[in-house]
N, C-alpha and C. Protein backbone atom coordinates (compact mmCIF):
# COMPACT_ATOMS: atom_id res chain seq x y z
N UNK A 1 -109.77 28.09 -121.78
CA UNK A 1 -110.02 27.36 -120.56
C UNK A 1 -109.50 28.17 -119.38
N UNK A 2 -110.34 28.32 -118.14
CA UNK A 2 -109.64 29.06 -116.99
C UNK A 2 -109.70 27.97 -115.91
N UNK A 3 -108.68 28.04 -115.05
CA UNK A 3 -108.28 26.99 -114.78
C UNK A 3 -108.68 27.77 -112.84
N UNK A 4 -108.86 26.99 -112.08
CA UNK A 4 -108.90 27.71 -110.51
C UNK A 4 -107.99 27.45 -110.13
N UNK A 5 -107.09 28.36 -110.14
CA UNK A 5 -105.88 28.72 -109.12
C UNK A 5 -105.75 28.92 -107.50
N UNK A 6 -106.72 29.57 -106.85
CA UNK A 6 -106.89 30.16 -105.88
C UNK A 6 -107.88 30.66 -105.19
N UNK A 7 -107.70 31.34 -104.14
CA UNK A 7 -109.18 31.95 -103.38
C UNK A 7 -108.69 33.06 -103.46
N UNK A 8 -108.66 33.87 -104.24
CA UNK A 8 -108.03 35.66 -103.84
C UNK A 8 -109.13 36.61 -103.78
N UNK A 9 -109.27 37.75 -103.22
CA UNK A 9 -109.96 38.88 -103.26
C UNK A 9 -109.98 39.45 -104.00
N UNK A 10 -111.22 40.24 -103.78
CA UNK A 10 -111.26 41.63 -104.84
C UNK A 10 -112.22 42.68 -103.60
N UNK A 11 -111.66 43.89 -103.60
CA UNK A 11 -111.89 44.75 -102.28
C UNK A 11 -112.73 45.98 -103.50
N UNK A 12 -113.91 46.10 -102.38
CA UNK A 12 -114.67 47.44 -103.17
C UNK A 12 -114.53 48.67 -102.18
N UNK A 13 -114.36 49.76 -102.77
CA UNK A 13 -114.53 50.52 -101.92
C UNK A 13 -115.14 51.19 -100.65
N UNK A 14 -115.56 49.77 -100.29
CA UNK A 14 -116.26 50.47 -98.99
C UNK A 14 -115.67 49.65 -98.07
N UNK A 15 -113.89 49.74 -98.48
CA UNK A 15 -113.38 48.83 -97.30
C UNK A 15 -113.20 47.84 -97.26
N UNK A 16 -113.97 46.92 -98.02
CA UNK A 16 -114.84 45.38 -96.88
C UNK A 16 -114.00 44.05 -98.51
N UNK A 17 -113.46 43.52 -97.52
CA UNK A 17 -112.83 42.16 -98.61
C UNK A 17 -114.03 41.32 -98.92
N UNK A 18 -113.89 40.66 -99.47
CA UNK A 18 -114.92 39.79 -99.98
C UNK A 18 -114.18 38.49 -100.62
N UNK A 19 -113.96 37.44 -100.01
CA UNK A 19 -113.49 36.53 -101.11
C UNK A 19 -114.06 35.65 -101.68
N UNK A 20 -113.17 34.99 -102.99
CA UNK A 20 -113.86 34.90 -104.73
C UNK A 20 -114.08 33.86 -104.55
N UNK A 21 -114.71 32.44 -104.56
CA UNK A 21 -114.19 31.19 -104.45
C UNK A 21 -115.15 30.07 -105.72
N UNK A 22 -114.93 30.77 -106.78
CA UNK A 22 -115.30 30.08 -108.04
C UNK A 22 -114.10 30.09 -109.30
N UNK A 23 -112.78 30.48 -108.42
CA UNK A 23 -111.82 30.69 -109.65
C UNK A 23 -110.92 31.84 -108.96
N UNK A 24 -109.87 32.26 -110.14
CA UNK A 24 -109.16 33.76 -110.27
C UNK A 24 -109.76 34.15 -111.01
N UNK A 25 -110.10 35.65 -110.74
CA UNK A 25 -110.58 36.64 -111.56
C UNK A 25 -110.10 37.88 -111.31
N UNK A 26 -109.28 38.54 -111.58
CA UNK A 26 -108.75 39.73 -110.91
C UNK A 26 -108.92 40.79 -112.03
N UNK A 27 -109.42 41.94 -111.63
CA UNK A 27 -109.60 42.92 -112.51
C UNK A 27 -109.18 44.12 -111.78
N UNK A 28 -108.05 45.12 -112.05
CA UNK A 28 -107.82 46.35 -111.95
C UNK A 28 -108.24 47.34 -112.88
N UNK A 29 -108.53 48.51 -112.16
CA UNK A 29 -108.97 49.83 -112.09
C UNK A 29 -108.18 50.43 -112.00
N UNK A 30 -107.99 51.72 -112.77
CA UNK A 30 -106.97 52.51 -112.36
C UNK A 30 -108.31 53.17 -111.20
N UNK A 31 -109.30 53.89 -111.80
CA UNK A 31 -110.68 54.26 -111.27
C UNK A 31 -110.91 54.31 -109.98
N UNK A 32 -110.65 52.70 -110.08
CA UNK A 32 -111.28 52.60 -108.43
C UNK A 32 -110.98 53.30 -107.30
N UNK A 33 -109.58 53.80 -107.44
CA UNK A 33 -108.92 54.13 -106.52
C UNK A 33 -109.18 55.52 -106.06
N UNK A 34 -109.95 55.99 -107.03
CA UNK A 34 -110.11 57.54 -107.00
C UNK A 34 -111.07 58.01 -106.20
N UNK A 35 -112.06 57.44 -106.19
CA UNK A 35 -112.90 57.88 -105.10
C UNK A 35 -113.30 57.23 -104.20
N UNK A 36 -113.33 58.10 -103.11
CA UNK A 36 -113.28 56.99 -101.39
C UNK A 36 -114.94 57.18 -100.93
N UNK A 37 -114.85 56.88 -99.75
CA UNK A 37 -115.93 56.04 -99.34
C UNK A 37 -117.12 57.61 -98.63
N UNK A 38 -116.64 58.79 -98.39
CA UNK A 38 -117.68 59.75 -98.44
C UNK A 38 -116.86 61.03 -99.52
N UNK A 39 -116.45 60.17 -100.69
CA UNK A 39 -116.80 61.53 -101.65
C UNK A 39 -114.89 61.57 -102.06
N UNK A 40 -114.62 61.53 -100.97
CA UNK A 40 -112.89 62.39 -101.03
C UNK A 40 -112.32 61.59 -102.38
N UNK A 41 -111.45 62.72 -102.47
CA UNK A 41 -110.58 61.87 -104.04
C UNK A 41 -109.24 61.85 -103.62
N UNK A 42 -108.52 60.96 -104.04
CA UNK A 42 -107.09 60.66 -104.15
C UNK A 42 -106.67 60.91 -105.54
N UNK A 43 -106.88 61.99 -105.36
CA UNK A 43 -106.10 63.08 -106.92
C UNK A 43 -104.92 62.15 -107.70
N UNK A 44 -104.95 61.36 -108.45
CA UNK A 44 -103.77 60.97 -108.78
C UNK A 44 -103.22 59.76 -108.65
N UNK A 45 -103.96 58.83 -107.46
CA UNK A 45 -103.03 57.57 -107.31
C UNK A 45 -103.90 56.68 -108.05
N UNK A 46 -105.04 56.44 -108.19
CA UNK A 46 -105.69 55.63 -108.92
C UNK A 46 -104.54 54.56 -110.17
N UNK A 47 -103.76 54.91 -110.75
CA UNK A 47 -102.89 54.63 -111.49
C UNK A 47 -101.69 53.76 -111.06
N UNK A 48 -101.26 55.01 -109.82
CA UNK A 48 -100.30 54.15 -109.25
C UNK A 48 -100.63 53.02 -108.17
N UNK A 49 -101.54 52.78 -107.59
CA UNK A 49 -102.37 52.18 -106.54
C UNK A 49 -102.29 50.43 -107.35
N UNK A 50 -103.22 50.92 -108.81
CA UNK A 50 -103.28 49.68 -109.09
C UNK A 50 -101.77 49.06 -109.89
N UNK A 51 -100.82 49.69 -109.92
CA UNK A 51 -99.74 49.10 -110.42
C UNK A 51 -99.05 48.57 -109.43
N UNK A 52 -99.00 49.03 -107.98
CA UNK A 52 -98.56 48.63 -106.42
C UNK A 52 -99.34 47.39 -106.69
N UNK A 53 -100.41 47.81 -107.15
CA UNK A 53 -101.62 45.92 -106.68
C UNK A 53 -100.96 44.79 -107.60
N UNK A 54 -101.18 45.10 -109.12
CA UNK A 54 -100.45 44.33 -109.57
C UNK A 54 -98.68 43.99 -108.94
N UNK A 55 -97.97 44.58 -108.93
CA UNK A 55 -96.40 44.15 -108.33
C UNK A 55 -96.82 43.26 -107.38
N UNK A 56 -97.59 43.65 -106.35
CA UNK A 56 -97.57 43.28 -104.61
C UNK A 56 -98.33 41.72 -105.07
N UNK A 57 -99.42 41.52 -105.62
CA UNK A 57 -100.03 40.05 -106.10
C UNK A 57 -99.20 39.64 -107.19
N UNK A 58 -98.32 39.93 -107.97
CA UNK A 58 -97.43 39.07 -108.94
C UNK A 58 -96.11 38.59 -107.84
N UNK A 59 -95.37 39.41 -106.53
CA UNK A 59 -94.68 39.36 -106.05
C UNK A 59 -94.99 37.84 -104.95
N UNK A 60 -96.37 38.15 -104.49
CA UNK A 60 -97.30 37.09 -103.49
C UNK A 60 -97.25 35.58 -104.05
N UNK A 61 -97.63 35.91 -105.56
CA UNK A 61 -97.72 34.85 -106.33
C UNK A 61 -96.29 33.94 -106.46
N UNK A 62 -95.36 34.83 -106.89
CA UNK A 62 -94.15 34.40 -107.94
C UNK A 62 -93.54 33.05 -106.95
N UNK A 63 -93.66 32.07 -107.26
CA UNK A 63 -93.17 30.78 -106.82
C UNK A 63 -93.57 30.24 -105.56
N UNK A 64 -94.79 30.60 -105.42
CA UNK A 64 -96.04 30.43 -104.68
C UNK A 64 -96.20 28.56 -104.52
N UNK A 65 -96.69 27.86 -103.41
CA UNK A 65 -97.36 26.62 -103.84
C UNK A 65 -98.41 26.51 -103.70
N UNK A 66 -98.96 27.31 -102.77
CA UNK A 66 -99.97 27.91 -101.84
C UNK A 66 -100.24 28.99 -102.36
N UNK A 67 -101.41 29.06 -103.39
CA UNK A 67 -101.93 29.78 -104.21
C UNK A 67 -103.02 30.43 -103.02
N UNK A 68 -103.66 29.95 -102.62
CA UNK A 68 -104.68 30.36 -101.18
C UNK A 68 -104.11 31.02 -100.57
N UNK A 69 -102.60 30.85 -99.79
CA UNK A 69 -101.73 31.40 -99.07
C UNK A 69 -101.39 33.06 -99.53
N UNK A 70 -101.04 32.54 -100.85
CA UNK A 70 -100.79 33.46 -101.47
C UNK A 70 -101.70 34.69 -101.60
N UNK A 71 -102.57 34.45 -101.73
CA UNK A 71 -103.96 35.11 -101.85
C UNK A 71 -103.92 36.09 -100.98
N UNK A 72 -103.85 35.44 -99.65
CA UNK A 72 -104.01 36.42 -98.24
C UNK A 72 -103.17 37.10 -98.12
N UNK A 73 -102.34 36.94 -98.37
CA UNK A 73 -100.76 37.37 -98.02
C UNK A 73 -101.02 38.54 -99.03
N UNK A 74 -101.49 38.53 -100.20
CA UNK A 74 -102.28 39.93 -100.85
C UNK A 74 -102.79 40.88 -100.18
N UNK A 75 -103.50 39.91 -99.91
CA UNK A 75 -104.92 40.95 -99.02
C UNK A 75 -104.18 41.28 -98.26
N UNK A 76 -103.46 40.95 -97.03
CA UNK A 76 -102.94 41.84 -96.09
C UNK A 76 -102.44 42.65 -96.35
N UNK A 77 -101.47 42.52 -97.66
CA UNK A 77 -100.59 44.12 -97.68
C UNK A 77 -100.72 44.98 -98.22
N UNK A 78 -102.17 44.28 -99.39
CA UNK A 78 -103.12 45.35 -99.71
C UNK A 78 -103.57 46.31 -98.60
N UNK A 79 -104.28 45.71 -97.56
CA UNK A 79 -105.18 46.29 -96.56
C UNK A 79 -104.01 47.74 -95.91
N UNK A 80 -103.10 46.89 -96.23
CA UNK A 80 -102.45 47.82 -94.90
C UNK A 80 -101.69 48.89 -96.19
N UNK A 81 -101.15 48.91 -97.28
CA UNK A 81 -101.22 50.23 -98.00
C UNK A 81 -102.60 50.90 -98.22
N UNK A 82 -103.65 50.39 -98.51
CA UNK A 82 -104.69 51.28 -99.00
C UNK A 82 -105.45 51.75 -97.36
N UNK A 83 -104.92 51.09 -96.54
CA UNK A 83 -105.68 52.03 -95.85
C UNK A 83 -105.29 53.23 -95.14
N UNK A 84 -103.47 53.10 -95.68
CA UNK A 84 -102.91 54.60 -95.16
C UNK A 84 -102.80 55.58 -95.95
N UNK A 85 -103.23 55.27 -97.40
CA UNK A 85 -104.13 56.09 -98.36
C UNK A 85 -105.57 56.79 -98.08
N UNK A 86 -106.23 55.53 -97.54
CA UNK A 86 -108.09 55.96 -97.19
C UNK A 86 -108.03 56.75 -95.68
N UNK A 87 -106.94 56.73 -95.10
CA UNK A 87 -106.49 57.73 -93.55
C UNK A 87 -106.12 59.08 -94.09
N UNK A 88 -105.19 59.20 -94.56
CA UNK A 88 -104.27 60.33 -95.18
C UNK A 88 -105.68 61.14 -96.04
N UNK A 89 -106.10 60.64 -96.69
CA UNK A 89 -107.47 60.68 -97.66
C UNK A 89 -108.18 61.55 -96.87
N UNK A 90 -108.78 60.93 -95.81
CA UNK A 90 -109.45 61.44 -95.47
C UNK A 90 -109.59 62.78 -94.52
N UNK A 91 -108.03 62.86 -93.91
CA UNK A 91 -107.39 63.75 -93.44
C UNK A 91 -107.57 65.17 -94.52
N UNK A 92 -106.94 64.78 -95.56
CA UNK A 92 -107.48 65.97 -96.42
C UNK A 92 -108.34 66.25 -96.75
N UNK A 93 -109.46 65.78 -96.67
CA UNK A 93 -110.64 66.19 -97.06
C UNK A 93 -111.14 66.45 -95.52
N UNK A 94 -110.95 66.45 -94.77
CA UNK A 94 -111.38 67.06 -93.34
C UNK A 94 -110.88 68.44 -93.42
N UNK A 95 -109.39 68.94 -93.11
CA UNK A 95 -108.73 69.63 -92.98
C UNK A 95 -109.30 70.73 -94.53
N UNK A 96 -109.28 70.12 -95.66
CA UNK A 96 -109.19 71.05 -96.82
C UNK A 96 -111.09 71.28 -97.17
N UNK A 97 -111.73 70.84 -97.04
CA UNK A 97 -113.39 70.86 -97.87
C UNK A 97 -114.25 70.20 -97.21
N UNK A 98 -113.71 69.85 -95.29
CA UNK A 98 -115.28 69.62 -94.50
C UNK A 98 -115.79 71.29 -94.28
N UNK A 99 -116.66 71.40 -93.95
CA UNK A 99 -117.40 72.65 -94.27
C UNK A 99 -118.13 73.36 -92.68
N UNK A 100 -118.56 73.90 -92.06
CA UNK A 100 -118.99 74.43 -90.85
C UNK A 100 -118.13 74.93 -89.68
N UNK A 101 -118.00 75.56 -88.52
CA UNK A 101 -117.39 76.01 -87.81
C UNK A 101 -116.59 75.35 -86.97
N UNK A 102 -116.86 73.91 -86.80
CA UNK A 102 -115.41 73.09 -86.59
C UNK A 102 -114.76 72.83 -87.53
N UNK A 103 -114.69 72.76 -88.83
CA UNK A 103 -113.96 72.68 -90.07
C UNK A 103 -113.15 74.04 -90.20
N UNK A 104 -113.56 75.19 -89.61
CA UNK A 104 -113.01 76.43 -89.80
C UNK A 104 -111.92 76.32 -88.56
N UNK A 105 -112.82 76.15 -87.62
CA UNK A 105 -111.91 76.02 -86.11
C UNK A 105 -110.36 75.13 -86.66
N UNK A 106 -110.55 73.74 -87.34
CA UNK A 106 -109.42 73.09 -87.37
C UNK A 106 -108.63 74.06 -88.25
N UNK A 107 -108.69 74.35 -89.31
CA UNK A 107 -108.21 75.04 -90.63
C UNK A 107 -107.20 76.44 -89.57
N UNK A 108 -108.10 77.36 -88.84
CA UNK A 108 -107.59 78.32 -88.41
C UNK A 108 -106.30 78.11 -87.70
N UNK A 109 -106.42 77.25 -86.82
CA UNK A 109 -105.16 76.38 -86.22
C UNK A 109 -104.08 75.73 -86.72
N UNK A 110 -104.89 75.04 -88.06
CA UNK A 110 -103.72 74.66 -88.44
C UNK A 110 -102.86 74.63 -89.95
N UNK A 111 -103.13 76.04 -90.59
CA UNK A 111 -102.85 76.37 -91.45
C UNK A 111 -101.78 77.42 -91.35
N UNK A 112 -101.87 78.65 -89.91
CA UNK A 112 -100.76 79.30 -90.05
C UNK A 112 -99.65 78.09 -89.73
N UNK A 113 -99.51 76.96 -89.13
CA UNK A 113 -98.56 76.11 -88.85
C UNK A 113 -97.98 75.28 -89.78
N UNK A 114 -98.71 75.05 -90.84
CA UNK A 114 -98.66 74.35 -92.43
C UNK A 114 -98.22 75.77 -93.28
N UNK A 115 -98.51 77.08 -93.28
CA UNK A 115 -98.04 78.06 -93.49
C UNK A 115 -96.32 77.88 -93.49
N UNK A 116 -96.09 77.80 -92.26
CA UNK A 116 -94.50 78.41 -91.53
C UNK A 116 -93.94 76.80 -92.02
N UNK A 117 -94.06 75.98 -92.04
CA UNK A 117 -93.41 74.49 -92.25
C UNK A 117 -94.55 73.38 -93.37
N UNK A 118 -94.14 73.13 -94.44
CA UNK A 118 -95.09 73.07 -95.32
C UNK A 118 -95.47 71.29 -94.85
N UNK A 119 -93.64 71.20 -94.22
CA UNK A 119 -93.70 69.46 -94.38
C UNK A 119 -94.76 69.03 -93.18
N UNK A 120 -95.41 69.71 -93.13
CA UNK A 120 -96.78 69.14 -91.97
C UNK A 120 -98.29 68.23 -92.79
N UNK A 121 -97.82 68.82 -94.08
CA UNK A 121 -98.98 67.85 -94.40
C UNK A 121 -98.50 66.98 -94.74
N UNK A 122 -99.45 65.97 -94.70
CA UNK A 122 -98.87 64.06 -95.32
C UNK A 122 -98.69 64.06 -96.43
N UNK A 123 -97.60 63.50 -96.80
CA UNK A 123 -97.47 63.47 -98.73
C UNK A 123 -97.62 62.29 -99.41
N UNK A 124 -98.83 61.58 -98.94
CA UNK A 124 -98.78 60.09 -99.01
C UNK A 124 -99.53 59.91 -100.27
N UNK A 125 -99.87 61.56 -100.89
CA UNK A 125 -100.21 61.42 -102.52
C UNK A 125 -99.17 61.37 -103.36
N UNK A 126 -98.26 61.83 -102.83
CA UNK A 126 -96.62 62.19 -103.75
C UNK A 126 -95.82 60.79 -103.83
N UNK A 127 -95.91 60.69 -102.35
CA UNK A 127 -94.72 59.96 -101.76
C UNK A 127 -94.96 58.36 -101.81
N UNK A 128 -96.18 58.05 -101.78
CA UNK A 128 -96.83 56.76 -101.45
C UNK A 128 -97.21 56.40 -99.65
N UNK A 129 -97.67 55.22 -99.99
CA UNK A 129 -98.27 54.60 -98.68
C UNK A 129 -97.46 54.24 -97.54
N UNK A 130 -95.90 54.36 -97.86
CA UNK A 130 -95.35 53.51 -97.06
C UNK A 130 -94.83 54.67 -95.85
N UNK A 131 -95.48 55.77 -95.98
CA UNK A 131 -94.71 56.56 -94.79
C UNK A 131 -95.87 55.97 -94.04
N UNK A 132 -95.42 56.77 -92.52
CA UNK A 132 -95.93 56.60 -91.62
C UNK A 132 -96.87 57.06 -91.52
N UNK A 133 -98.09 57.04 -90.75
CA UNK A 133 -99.64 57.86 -90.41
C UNK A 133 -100.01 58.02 -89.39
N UNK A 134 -99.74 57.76 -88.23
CA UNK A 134 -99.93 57.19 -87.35
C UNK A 134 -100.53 58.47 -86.48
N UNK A 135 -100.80 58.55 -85.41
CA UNK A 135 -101.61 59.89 -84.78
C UNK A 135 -100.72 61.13 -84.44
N UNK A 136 -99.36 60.83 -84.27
CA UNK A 136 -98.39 61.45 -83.98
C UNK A 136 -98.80 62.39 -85.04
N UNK A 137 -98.32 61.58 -86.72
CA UNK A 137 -98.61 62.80 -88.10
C UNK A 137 -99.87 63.17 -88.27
N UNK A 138 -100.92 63.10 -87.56
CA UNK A 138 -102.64 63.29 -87.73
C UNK A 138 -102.39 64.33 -86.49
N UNK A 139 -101.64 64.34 -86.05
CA UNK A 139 -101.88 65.80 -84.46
C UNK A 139 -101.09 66.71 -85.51
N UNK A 140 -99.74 66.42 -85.99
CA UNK A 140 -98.75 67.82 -86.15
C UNK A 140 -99.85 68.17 -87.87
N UNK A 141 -100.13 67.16 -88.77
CA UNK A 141 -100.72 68.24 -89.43
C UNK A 141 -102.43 69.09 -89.03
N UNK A 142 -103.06 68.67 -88.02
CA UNK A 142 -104.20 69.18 -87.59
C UNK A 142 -103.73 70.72 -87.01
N UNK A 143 -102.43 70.32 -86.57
CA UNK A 143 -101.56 71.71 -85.50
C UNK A 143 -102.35 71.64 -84.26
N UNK A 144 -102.42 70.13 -83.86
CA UNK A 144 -102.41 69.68 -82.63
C UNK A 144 -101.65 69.55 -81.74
N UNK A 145 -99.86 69.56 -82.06
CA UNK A 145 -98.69 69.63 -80.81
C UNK A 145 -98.34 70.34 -80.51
């Protein structure tokens, strides 16, 4: 017997929430996580991404009354780790394998500077989601300051 608990999400990769409203059904991917929305890969977190998901919705949940409440309160802090994954993401795949003479232009600039100080690129594959992203770290690793 499955019983309806809640209204919770399930997010596809193209960003966009969608919520469930015939039940809980939650299914993780390590997978999903791996490939973004034009191509780029997140080498590696797929694994850890969905074990953050599980903690962060068992944490939402755990003595919950407001199973609905609960729900969102997912989604938000989902939204806001995976999308400084799908930023960072995409940063590297700009900087490392966009291809043509502004892709060279950025690279030329800002590789002897990632050269001389390594900690310029984001390590938000290593490190996780919770550093910062913000444009400040999108100028110094472009070798925009």
């Amino acid at each position: 017997m499955v019983a309806v608990l809640a209204d919770l999400h399930c997010f596809l990769m193209s960003d966009v929430l969608l919520p469930r409203r015939e039940g809980v059904a939650i299914g993780v991917d390590p997978a999903r996580s791996l490939v973004m929305k034009r191509g780029e890969i997140l080498g590696g977190q797929g694994l850890s991404l969905t074990m953050r998901d599980a903690r962060v919705l068992a944490e939402c949940l755990n003595g919950a009354n407001d199973f609905y409440a609960a729900g969102h309160a997912y989604a938000r802090a989902h939204d806001a780790y995976f999308k400084a994954c799908v930023t960072t993401g995409d940063w590297m795949f700009e900087m490392f394998f966009a291809v043509g003479p502004e892709a060279d232009a950025k690279r030329a600039r800002a590789l002897p500077k990632i050269a001389a100080d390594p900690t310029r690129v984001p390590d938000h594959g290593a490190s996780g989601p919770d550093l910062p992203y913000d444009e400040s770290v999108r100028r110094r690793f472009f070798g925009e300051d």
